[in-house]
Protein backbone atom coordinates (compact mmCIF):
# COMPACT_ATOMS: atom_id res chain seq x y z
CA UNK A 1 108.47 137.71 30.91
CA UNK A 2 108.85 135.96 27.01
CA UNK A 3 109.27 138.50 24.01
CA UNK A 4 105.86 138.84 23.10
CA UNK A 5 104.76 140.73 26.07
CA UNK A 6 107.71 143.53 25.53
CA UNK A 7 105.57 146.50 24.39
CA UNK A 8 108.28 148.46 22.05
CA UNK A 9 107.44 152.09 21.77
CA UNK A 10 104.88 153.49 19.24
CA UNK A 11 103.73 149.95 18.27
CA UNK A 12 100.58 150.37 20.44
CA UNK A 13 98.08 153.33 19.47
CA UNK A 14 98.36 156.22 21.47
CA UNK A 15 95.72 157.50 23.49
CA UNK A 16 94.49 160.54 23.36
CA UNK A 17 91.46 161.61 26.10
CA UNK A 18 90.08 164.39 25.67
CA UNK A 19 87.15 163.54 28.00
CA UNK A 20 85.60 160.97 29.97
CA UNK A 21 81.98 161.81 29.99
CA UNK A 22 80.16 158.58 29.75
CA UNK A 23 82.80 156.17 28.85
CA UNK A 24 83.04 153.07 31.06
CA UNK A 25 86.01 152.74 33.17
CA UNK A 26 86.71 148.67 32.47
CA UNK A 27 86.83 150.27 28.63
CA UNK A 28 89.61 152.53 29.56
CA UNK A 29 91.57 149.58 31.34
CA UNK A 30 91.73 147.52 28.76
CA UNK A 31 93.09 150.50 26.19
CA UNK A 32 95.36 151.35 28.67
CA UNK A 33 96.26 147.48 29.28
CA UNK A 34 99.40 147.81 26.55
CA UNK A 35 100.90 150.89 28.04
CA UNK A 36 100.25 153.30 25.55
CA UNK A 37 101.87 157.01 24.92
CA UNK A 38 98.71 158.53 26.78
CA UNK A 39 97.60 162.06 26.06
CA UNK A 40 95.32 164.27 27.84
CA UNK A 41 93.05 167.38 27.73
CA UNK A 42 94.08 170.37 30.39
CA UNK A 43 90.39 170.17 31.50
CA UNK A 44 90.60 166.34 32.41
CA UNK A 45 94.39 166.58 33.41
CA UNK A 46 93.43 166.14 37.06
CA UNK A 47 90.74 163.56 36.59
CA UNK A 48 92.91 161.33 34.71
CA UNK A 49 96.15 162.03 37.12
CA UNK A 50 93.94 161.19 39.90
CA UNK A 51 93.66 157.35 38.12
CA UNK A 52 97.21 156.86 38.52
CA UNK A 53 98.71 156.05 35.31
CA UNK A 54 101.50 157.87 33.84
CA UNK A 55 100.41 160.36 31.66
CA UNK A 56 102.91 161.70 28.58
CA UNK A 57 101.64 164.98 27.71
CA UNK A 58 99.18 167.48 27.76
CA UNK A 59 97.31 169.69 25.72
CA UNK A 60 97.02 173.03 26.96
CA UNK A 61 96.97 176.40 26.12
CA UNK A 62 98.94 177.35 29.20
CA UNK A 63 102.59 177.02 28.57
CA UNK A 64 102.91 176.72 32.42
CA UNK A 65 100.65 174.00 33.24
CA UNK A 66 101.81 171.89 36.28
CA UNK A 67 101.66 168.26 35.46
CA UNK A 68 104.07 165.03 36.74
CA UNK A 69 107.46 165.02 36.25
CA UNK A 70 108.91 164.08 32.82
CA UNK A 71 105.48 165.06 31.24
CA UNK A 72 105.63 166.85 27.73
CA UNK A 73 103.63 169.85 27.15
CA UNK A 74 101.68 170.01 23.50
CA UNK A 75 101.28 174.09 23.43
CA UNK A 76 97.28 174.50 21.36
CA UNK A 77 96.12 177.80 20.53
CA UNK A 78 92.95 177.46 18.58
CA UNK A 79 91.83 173.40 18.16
CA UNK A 80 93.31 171.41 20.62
CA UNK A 81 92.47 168.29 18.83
CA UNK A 82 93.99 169.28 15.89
CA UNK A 83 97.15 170.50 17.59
CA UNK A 84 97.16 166.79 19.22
CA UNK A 85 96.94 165.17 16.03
CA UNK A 86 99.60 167.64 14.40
CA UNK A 87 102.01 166.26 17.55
CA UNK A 88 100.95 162.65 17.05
CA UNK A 89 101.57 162.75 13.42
CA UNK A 90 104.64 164.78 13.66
CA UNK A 91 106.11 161.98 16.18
CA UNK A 92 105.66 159.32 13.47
CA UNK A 93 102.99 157.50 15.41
CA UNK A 94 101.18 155.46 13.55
CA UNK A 95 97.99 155.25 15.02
CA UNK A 96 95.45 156.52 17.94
CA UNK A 97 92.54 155.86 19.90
CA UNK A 98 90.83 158.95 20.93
CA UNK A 99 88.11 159.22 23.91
CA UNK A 100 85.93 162.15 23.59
CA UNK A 101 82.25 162.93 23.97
CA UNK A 102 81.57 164.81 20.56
CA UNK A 103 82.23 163.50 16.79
CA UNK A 104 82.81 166.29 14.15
CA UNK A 105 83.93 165.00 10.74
CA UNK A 106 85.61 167.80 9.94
CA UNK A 107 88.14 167.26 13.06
CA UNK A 108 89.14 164.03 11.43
CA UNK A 109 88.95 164.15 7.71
CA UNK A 110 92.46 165.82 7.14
CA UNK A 111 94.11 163.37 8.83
CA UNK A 112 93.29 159.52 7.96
CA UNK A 113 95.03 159.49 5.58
CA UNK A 114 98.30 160.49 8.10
CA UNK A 115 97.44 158.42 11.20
CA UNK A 116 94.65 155.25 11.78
CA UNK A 117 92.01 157.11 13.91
CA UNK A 118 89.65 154.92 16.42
CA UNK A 119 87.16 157.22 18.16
CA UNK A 120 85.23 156.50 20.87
CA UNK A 121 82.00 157.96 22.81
CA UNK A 122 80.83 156.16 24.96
CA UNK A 123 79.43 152.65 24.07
CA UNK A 124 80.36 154.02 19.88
CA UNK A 125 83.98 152.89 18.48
CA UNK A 126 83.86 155.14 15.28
CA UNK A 127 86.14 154.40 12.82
CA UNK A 128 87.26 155.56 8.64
CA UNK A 129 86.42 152.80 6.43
CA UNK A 130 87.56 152.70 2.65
CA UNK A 131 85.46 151.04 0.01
CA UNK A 132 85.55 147.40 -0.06
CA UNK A 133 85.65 147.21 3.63
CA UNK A 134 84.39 143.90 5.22
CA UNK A 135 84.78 142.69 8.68
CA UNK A 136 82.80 139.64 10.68
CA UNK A 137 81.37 140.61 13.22
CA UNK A 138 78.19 138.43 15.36
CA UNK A 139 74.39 138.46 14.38
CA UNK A 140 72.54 141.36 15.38
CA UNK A 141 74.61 143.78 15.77
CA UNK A 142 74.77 147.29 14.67
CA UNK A 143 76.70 149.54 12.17
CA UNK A 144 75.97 152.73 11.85
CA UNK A 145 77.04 155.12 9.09
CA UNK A 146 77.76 158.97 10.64
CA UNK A 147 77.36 161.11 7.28
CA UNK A 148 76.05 160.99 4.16
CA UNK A 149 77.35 158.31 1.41
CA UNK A 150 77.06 158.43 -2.50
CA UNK A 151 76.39 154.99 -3.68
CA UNK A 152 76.60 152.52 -0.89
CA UNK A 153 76.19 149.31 -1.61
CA UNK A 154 76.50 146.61 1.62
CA UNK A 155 76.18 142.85 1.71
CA UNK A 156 75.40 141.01 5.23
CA UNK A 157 73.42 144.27 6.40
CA UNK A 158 69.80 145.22 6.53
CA UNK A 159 68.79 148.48 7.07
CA UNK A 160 66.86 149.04 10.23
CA UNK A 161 66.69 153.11 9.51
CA UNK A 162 68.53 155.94 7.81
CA UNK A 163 72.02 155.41 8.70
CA UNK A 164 71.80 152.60 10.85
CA UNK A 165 72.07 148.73 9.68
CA UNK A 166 72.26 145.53 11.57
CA UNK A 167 74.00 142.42 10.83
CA UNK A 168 72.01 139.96 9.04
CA UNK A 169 74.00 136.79 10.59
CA UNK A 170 77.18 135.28 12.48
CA UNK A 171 79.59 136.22 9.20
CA UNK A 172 81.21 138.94 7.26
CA UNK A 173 79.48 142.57 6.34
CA UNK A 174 81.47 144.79 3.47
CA UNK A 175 80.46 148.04 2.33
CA UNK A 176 81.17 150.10 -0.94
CA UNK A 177 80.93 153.60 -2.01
CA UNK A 178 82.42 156.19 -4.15
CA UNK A 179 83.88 158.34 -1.70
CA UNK A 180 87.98 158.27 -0.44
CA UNK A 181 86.58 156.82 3.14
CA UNK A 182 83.36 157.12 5.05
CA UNK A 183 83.09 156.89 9.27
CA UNK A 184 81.22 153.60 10.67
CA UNK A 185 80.06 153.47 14.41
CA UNK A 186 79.78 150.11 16.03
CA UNK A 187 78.96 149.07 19.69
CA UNK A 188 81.68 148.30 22.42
């Protein structure tokens, strides 16, 4: 095996599922391709155990949840998401891709600027973007902003309707605004 397929740990993101509704199974192959430190929700503990790939920890309110061996318990009272991200951030990791089937704002705002965040619902990779962001991406295809933005100025977009844009051409698309980071949805 040469050097560059040695995966050391932390250097991929961690994954963190905290469901599987509607997201494609080749999509969770190839996150799961690198090996990453995979977390899971209690309620999906058995679904994703049933897959067969080693899972690190869960997050559960029951301090005597029964999971494989060697896997680490992340104790949530109130907002297991936040809990996970707590853990996550408290570990030094320095970034995650999260699969769930809802996106709140709130449940990510306090901490991009602590870990890179990559959501994703089902065909959606969400994602913070800071001002000045640019990124090429093919003709056609779609960006869409998930909350409201003071001042946003884009080049290589059109508009196709509130919140949603489309690249113009093959090429680069950058967006500005006045806020510390907005959230962009693309398609997988």
């Amino acid at each position: 095996m040469s050097s560059h397929h040695i995966v050391r740990e932390k250097q991929e993101p961690a994954l963190l599922i905290m469901s599987l509704d509607g997201f494609e199974d080749e999509n969770l192959g190839q996150i799961l391709e690198w090996s990453p430190t995979v977390i899971v929700h209690e309620d999906i503990y058995e679904e994703t155990d049933s897959m067969a790939f080693k899972i690190d920890a869960v997050v559960t309110s029951n301090s005597h949840f029964r999971t494989q061996e060697n896997t680490r318990l992340i104790i949530t009272d109130t907002d297991p998401l936040e809990d996970a991200f707590k853990f996550l951030v408290g570990e030094q990791y320095p970034a995650v891709n999260v699969i769930i089937n809802t996106f709140v704002l709130k449940d990510y705002a306090l901490f991009v600027d602590e870990i890179n965040i990559v959501v994703f619902i089902g065909n959606k990779k969400i994602f913070p973007v800071r001002s000045g962001f640019s990124k090429w991406l093919p003709a056609g295809e779609k960006v869409e902003i998930l909350h409201e933005v003071h001042h946003l100025q884009t080049s290589g977009l059109i508009l196709l309707e509130d919140h949603i844009l489309e690249t113009e051409k093959d090429g680069f698309y950058s967006l500005t605004f006045e806020q510390p980071f907005i959230f962009i949805a693309e398609t997988i």
